[in-house]
C-alpha atoms as a PDB file:
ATOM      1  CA  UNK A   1       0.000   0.000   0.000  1.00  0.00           C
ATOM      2  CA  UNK A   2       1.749   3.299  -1.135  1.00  0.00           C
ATOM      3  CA  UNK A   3       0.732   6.478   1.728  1.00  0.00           C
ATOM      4  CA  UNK A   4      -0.105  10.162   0.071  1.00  0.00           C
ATOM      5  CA  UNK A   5      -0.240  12.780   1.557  1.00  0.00           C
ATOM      6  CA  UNK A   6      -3.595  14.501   2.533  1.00  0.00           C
ATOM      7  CA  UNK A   7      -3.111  16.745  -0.243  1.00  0.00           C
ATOM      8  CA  UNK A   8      -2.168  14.119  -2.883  1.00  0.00           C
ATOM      9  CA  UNK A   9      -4.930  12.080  -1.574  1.00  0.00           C
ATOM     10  CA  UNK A  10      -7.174  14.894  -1.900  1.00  0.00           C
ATOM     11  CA  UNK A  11      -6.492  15.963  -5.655  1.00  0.00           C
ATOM     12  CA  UNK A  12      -6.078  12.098  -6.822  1.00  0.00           C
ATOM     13  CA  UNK A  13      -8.994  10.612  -5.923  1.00  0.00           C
ATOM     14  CA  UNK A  14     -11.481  13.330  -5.105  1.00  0.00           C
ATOM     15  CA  UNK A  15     -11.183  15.974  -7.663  1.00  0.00           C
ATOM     16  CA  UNK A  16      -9.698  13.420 -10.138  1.00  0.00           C
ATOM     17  CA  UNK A  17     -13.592  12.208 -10.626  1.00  0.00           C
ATOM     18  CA  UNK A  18     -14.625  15.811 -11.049  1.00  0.00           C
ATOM     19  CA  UNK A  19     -15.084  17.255 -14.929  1.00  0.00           C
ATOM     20  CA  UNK A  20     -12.973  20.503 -15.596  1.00  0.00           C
ATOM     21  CA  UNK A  21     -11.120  23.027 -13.147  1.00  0.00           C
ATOM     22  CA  UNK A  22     -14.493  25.544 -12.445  1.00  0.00           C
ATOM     23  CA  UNK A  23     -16.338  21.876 -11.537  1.00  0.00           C
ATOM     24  CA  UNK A  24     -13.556  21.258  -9.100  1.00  0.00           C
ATOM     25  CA  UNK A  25     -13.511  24.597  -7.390  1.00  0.00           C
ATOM     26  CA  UNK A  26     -16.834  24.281  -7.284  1.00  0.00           C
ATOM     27  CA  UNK A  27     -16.835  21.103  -5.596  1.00  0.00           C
ATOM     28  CA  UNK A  28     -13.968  22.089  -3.324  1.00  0.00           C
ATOM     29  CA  UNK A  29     -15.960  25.245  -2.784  1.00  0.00           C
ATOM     30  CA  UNK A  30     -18.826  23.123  -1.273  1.00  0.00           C
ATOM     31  CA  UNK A  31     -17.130  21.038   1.498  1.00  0.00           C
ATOM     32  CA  UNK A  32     -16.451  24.857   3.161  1.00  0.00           C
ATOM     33  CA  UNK A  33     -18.716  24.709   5.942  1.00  0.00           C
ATOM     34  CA  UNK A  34     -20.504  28.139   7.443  1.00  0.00           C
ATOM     35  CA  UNK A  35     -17.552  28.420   9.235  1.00  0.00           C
ATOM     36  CA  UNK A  36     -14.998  28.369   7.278  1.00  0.00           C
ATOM     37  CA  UNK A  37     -13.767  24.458   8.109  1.00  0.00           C
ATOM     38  CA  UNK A  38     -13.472  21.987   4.988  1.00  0.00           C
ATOM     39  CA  UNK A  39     -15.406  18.978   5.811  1.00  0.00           C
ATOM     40  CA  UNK A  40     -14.505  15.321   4.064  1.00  0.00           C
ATOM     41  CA  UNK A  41     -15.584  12.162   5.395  1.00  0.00           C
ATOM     42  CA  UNK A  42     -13.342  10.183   3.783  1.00  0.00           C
ATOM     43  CA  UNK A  43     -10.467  12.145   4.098  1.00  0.00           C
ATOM     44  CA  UNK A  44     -10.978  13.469   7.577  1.00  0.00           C
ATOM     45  CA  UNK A  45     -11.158   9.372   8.575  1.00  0.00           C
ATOM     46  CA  UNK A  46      -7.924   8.533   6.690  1.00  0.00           C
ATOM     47  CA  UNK A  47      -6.292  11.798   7.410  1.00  0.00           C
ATOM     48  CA  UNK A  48      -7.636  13.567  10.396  1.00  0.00           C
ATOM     49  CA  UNK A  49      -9.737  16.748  10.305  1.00  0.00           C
ATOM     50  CA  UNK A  50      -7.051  19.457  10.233  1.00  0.00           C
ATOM     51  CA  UNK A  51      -5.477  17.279   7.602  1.00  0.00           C
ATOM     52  CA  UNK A  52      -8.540  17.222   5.691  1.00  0.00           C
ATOM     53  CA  UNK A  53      -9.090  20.898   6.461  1.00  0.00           C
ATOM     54  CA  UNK A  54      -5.833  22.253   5.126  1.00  0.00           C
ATOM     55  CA  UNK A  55      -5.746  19.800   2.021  1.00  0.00           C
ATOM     56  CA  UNK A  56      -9.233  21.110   0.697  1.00  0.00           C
ATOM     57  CA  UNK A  57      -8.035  24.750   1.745  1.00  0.00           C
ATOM     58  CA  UNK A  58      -4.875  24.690  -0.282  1.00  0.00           C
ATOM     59  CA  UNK A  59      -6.841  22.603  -3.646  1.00  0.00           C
ATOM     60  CA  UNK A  60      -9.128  25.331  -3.161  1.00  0.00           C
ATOM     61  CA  UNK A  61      -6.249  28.513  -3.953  1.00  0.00           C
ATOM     62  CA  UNK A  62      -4.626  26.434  -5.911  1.00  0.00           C
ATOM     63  CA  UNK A  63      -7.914  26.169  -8.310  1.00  0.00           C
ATOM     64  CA  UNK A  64      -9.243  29.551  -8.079  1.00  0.00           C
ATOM     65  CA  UNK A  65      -5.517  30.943  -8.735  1.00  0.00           C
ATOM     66  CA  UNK A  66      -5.081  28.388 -11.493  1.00  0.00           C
ATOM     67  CA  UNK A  67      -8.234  30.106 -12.935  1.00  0.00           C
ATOM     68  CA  UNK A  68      -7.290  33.660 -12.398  1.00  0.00           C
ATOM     69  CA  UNK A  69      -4.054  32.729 -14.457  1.00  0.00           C
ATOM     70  CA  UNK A  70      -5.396  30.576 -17.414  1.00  0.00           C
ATOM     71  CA  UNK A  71      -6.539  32.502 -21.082  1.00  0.00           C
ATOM     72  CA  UNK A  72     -10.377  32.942 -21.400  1.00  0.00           C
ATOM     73  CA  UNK A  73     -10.935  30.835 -24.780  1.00  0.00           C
ATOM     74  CA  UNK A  74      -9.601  27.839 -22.500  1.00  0.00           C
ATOM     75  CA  UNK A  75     -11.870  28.940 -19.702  1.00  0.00           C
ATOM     76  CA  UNK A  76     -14.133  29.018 -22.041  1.00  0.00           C
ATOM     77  CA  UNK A  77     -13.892  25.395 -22.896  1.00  0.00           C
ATOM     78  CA  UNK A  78     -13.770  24.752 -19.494  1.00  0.00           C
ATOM     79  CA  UNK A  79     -16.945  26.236 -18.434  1.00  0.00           C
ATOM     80  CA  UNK A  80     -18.231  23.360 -21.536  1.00  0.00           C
ATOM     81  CA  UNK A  81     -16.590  20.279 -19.889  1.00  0.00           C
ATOM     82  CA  UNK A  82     -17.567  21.412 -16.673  1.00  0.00           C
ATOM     83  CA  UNK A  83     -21.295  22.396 -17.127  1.00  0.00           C
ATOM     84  CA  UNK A  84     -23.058  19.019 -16.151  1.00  0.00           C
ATOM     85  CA  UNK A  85     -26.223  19.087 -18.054  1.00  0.00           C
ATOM     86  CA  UNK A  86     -27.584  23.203 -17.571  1.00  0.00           C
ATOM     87  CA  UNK A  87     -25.951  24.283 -20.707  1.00  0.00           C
ATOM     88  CA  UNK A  88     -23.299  26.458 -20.768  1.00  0.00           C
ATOM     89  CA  UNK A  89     -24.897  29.882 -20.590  1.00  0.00           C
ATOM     90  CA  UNK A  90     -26.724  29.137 -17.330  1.00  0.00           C
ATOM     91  CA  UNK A  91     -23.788  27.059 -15.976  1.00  0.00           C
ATOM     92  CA  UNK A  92     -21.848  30.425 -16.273  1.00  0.00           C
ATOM     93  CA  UNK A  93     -24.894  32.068 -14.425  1.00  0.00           C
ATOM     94  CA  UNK A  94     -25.141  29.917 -11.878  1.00  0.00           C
ATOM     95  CA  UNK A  95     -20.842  30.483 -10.778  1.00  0.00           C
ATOM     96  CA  UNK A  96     -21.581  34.188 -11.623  1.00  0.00           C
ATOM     97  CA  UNK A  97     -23.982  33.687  -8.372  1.00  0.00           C
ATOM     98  CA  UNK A  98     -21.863  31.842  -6.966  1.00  0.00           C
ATOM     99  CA  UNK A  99     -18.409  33.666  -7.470  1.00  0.00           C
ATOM    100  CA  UNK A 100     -18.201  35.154  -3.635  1.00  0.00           C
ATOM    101  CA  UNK A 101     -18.864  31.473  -2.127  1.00  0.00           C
ATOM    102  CA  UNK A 102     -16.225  30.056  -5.375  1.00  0.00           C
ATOM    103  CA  UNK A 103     -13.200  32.658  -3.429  1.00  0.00           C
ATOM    104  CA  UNK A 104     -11.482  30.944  -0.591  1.00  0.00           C
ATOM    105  CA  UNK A 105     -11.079  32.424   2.751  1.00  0.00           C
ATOM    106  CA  UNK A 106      -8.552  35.298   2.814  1.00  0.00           C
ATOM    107  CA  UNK A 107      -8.910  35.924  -1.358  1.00  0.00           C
ATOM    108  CA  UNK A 108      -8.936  39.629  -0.989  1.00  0.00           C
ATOM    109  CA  UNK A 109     -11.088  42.250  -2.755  1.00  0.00           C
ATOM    110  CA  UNK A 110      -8.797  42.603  -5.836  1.00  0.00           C
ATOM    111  CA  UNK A 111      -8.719  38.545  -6.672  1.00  0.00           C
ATOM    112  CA  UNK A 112     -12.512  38.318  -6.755  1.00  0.00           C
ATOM    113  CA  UNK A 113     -12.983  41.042  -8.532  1.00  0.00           C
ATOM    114  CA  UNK A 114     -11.047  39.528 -11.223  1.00  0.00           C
ATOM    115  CA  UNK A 115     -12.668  36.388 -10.400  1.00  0.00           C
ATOM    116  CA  UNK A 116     -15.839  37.930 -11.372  1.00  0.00           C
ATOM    117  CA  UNK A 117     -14.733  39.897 -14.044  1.00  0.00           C
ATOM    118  CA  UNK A 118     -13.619  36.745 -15.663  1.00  0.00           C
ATOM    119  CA  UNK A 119     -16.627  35.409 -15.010  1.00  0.00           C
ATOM    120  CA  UNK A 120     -18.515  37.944 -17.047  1.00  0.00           C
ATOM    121  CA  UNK A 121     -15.956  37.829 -19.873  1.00  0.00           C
ATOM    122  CA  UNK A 122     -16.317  33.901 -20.122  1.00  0.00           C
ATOM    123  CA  UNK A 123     -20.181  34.816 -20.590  1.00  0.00           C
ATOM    124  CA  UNK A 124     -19.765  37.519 -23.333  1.00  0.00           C
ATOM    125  CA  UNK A 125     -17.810  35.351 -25.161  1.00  0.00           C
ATOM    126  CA  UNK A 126     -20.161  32.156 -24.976  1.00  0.00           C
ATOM    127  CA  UNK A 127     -23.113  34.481 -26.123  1.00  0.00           C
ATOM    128  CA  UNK A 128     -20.899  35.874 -28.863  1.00  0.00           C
ATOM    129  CA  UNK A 129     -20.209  32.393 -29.882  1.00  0.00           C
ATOM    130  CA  UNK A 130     -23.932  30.925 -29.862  1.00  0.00           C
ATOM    131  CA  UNK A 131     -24.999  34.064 -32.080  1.00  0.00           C
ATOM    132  CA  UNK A 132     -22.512  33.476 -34.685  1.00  0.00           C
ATOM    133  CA  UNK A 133     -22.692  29.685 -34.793  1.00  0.00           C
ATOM    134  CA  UNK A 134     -24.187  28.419 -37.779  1.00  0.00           C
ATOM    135  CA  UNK A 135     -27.750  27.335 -37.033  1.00  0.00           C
ATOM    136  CA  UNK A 136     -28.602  22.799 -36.992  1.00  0.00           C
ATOM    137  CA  UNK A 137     -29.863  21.794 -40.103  1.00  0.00           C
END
């Protein structure tokens, strides 16, 4: 039996089984209880709580940096893998409402600004492609 560390543990077989980065920081984004503590089962019992803690906290930078860095057009295709089933304009609606819970702790005003700003950019350029698309025969 090979031993990872929380962290490893965390991003191999958790968010390993979750489509695209903006579906993993939203998943990450959900184990953040009211106050502020990651919960896992699973990796709380194999790890310990404050293991389990930090490992989600630190996924949870590491994605919303990762998407503060990345260029739009593959956000963009991003927002499409990770959409699960609302299509992508509302999928981009719903982390729009979602963008303040999306930050982690400690983010600052200027990151989720940007945050959101991407958002909105992502959006324009989805509508802008579903108006020019050629329409289904």
């Amino acid at each position: 039996m090979t031993f990872q560390s929380p962290f490893d543990d965390f991003v191999l077989n958790s968010l390993a089984g979750v489509a695209g980065l903006f579906g993993k920081l939203d998943y990450v984004a959900g184990l953040r209880q009211g106050d502020g503590a990651y919960s896992h089962w699973g990796l709380a019992r194999v790890h310990g709580e404050i293991a389990a803690h930090q490992a989600a906290s630190e996924a949870h930078r590491l994605l919303f940096s990762r998407v503060l860095t990345m260029p739009l057009s593959l956000l963009l295709n991003d927002a499409a893998q990770s959409q699960s089933g609302l299509g992508l304009e509302q999928y981009l609606e719903y982390l729009s409402e979602r963008g303040t819970v999306l930050a982690p702790q400690g983010a600052g005003a200027g990151p989720v600004l940007h945050f959101n700003s991407v958002l909105r950019a992502i959006s324009f350029l989805a509508r802008a492609q579903i108006r020019t698309s050629p329409q289904a025969s």
